[in-house]
Protein backbone atom coordinates (compact mmCIF):
# COMPACT_ATOMS: atom_id res chain seq x y z
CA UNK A 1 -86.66 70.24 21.46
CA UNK A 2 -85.20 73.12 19.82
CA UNK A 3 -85.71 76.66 21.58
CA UNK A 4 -86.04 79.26 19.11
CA UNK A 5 -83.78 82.92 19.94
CA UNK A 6 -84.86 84.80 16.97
CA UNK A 7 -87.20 85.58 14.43
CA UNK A 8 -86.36 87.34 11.60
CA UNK A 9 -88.85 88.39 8.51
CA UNK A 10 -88.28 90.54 5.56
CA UNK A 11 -91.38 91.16 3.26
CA UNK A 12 -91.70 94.48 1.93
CA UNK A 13 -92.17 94.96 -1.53
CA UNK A 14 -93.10 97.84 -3.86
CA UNK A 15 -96.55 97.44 -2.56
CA UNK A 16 -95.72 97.43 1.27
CA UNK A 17 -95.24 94.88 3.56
CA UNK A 18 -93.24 94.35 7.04
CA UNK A 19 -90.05 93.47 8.47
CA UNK A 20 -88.92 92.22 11.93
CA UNK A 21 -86.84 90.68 13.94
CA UNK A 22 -88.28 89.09 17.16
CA UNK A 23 -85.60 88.98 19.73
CA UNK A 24 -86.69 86.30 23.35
CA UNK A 25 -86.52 88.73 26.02
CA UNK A 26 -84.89 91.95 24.29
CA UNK A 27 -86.44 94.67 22.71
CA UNK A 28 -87.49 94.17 19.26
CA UNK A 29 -88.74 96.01 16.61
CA UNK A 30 -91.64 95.70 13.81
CA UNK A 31 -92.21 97.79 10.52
CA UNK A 32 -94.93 97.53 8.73
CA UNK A 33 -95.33 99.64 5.45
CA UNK A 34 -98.43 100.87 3.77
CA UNK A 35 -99.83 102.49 0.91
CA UNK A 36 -101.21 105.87 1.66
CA UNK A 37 -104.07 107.77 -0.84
CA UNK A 38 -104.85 106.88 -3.74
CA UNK A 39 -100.67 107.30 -5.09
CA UNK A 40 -97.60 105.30 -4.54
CA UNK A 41 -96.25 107.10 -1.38
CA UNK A 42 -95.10 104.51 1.01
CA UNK A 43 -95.49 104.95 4.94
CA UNK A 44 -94.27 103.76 7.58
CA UNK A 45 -95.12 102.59 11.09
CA UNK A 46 -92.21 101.07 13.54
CA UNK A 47 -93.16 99.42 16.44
CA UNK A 48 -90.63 98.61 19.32
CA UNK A 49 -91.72 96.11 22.70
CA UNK A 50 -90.27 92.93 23.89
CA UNK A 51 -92.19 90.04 22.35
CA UNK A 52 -94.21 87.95 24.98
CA UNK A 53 -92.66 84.46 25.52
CA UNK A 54 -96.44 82.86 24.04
CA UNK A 55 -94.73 83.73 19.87
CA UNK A 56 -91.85 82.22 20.76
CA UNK A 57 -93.80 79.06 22.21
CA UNK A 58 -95.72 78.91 19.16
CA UNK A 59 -92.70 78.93 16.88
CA UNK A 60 -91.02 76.02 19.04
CA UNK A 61 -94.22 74.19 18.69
CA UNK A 62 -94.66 74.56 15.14
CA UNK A 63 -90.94 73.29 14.75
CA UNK A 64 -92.40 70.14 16.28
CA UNK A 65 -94.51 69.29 13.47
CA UNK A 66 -92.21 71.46 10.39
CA UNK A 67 -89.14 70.73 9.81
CA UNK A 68 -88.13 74.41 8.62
CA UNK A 69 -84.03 73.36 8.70
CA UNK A 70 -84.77 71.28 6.19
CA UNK A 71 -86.28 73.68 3.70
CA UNK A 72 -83.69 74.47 0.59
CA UNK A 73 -83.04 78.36 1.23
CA UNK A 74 -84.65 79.50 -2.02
CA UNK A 75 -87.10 78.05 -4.60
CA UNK A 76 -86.81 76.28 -7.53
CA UNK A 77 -88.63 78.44 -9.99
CA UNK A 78 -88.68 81.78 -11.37
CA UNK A 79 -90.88 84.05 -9.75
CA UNK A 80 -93.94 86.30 -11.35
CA UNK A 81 -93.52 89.78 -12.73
CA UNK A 82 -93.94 91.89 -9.58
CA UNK A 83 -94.32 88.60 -6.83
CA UNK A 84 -93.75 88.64 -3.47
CA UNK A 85 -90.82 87.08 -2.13
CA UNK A 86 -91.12 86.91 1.73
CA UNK A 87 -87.57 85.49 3.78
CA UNK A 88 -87.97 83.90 7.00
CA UNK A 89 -84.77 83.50 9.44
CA UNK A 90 -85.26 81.14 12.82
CA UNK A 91 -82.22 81.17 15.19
CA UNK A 92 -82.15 78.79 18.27
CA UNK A 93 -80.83 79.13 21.45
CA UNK A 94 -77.95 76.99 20.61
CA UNK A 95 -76.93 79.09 17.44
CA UNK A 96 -78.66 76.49 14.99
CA UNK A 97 -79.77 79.42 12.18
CA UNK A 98 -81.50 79.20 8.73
CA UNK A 99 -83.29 82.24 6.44
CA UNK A 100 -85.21 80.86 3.71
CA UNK A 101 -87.29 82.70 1.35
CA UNK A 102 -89.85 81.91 -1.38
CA UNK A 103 -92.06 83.27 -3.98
CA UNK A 104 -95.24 84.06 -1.63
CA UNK A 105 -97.88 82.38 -4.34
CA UNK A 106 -96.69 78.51 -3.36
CA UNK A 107 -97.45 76.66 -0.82
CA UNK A 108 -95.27 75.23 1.06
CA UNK A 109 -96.00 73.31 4.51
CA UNK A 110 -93.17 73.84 6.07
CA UNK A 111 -92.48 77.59 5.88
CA UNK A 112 -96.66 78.90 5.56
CA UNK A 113 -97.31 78.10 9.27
CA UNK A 114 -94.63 79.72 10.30
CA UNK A 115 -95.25 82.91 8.36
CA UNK A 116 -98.94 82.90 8.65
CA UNK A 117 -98.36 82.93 12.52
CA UNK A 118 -95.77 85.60 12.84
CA UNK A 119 -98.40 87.84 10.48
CA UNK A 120 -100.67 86.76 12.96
CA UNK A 121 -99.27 88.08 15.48
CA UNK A 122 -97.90 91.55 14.26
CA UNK A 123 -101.95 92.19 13.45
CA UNK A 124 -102.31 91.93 16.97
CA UNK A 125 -99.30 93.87 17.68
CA UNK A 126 -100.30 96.90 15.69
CA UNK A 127 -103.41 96.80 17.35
CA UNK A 128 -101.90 96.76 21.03
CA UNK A 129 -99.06 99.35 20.49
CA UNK A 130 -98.83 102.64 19.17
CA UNK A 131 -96.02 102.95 17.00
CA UNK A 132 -92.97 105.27 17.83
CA UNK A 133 -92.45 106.15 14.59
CA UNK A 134 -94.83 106.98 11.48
CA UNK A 135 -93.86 108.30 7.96
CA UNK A 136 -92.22 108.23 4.98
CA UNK A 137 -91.04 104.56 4.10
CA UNK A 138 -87.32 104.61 4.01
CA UNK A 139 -86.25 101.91 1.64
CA UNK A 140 -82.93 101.79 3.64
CA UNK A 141 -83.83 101.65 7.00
CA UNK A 142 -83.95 97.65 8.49
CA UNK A 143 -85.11 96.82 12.18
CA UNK A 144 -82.72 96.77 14.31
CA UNK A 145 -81.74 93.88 15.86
């Protein structure tokens, strides 16, 4: 069974979004960008903690019934005006590593589970930690990781 290292996610658009990387056992860090008012001012909350072993369970399970490595790295059509283009990266424990990304309006089997849980779980995160840093978004800044 493959034992997944780290989790990677970039998904931050104009219109916010969130980035990680999920590190097994290290500290790891989360930011999740929001619209704030009624303008287009962009802020940002970044969360640092060691991820409990139970997301890292979930991913190996899910790789069980997903075959994620098998996914082609991007998609096969043009995207929307203005779509959302979330990447996923999975790295095992034996160095086995592949991001793939993909217009966030398909479906697709193998990659949705995966993404829907690691949302999942940074809604819970935001609502067990207090973030370490909040404000302006800055485009350039990436987690660290």
């Amino acid at each position: 069974m493959l034992k997944i290292k780290e989790i990677s996610l970039d998904d931050i658009t104009i219109f916010g979004g969130q980035t990680l990387t999920f590190i097994r056992g290290t500290e790891s860090e989360a930011v999740v960008v929001r619209h704030q008012g009624n303008g287009f001012d962009l802020i940002e909350r970044r969360y640092s903690f060691v991820p409990p072993e139970s997301i890292f369970t979930t991913i190996d399970n899910l790789l069980k019934d997903h075959d994620f490595f098998a996914l082609p790295e991007e998609p096969t059509r043009p995207g929307m005006p203005d779509e959302a283009h979330p990447s996923l990266a999975l790295k095992t424990a034996g160095g086995r590593e592949k991001r793939v990304w993909k217009w966030i309006n398909d479906e697709i089997e193998d990659f949705d589970p995966f993404y829907d849980e690691i949302i999942r779980y940074l809604d819970e995160l935001m609502n067990e930690y207090e973030p370490n840093y909040e404000g302006k978004f800055q485009w350039h800044g990436t987690p660290r990781g």
